[in-house]
C-alpha atoms as a PDB file:
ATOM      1  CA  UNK A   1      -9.548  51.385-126.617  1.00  0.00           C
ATOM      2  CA  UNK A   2     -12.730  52.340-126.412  1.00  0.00           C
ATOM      3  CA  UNK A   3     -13.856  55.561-124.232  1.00  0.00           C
ATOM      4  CA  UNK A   4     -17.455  56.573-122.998  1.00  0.00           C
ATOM      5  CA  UNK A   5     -18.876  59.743-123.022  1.00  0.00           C
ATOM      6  CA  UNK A   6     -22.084  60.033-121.198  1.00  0.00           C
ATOM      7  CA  UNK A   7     -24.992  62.620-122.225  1.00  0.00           C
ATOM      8  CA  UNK A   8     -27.574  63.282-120.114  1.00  0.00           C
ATOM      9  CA  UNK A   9     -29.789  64.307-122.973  1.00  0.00           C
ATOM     10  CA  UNK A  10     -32.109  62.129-125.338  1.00  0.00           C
ATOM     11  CA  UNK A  11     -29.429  62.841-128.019  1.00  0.00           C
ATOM     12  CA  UNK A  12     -26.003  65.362-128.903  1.00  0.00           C
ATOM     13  CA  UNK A  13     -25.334  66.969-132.352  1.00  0.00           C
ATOM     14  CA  UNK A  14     -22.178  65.369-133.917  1.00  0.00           C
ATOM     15  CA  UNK A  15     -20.258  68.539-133.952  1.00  0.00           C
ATOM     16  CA  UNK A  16     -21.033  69.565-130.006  1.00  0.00           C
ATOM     17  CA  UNK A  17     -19.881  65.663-129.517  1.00  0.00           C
ATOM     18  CA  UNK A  18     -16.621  66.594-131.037  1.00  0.00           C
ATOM     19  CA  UNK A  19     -16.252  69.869-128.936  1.00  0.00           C
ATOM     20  CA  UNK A  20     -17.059  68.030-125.864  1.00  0.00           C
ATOM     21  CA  UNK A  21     -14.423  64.765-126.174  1.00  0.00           C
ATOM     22  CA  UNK A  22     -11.925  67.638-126.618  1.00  0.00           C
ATOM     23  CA  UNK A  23     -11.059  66.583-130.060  1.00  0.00           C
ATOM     24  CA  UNK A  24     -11.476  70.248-131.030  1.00  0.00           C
ATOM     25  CA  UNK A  25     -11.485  73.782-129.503  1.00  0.00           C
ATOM     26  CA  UNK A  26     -14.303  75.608-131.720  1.00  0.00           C
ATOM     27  CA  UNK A  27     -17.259  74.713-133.535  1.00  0.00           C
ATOM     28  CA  UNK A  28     -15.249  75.911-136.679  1.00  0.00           C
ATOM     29  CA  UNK A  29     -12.673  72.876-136.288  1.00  0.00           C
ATOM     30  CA  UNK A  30     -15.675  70.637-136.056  1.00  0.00           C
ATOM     31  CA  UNK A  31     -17.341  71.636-139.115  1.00  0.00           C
ATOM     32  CA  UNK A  32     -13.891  71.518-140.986  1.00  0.00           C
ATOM     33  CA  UNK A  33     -13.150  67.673-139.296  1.00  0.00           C
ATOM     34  CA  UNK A  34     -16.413  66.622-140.554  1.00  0.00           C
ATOM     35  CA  UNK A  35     -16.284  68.017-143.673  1.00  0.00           C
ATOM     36  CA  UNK A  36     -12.723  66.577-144.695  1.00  0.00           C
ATOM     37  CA  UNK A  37     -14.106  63.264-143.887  1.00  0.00           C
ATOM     38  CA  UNK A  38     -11.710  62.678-140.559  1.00  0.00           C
ATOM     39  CA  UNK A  39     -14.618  61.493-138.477  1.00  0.00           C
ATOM     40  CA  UNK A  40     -16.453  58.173-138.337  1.00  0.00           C
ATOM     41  CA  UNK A  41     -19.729  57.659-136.674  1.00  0.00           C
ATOM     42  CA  UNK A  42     -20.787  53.860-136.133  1.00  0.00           C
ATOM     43  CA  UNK A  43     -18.232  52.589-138.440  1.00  0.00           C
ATOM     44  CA  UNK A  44     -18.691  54.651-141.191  1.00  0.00           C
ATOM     45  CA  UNK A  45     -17.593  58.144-142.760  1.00  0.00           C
ATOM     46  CA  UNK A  46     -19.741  61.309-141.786  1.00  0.00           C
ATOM     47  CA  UNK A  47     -20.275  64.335-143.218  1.00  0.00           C
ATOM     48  CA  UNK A  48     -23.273  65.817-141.299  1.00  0.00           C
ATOM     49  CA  UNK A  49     -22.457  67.932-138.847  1.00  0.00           C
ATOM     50  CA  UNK A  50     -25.940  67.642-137.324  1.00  0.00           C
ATOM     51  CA  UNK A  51     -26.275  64.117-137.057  1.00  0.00           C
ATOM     52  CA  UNK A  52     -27.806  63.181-133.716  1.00  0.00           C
ATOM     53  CA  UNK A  53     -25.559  60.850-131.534  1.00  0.00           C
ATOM     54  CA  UNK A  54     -27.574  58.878-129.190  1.00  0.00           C
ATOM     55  CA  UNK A  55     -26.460  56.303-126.285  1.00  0.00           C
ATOM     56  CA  UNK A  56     -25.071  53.173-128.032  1.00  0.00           C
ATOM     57  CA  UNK A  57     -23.852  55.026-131.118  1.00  0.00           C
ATOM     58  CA  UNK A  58     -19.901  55.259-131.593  1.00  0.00           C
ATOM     59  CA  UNK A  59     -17.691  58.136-132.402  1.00  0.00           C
ATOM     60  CA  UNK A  60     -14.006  57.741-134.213  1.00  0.00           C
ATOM     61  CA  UNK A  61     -11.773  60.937-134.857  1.00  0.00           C
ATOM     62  CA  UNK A  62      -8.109  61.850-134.403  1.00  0.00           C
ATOM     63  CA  UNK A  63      -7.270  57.891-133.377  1.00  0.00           C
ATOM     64  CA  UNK A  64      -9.469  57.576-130.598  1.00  0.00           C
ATOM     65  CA  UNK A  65     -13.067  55.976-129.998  1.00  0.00           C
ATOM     66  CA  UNK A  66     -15.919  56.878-127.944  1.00  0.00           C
ATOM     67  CA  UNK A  67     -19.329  54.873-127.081  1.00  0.00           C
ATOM     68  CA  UNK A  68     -22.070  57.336-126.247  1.00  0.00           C
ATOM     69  CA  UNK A  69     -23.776  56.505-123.127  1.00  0.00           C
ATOM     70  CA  UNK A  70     -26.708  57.965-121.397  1.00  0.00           C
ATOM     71  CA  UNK A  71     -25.536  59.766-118.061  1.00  0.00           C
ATOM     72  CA  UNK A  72     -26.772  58.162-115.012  1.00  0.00           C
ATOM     73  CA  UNK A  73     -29.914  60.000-113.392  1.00  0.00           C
ATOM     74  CA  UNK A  74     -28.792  61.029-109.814  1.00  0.00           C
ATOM     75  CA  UNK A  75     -31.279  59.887-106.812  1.00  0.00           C
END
């Protein structure tokens, strides 16, 4: 199943993306997930840390999936 995750920025670095679903603790963790190849962005192994996720792009780590969204602006 997939879950969203909604940024209220333009776009989020893949490793804050991973600190922020909760699939890690620390930054560290993140660079060592990415780096071991245990995260999948749209589909497909990646190994930048620094790849910008925007709304519409998909997330897969530690057997779950999220779909970025863009956060709803308040009124």
């Amino acid at each position: 199943m997939m879950e969203e995750i909604q940024i209220e920025t333009e776009f989020i670095r893949l490793d804050a993306l991973l600190k922020l679903t909760g699939l890690v603790d620390t930054g560290g963790q993140a660079k060592a997930a990415i780096q071991q190849g245990m995260v999948q962005v749209n589909g497909e192994s990646c190994l930048m840390r620094g790849k910008k996720m925007r709304p519409g792009d998909t997330l897969t780590a530690g057997g779950r999936s999220f779909l970025i969204a863009q956060a709803k602006e308040s009124e």
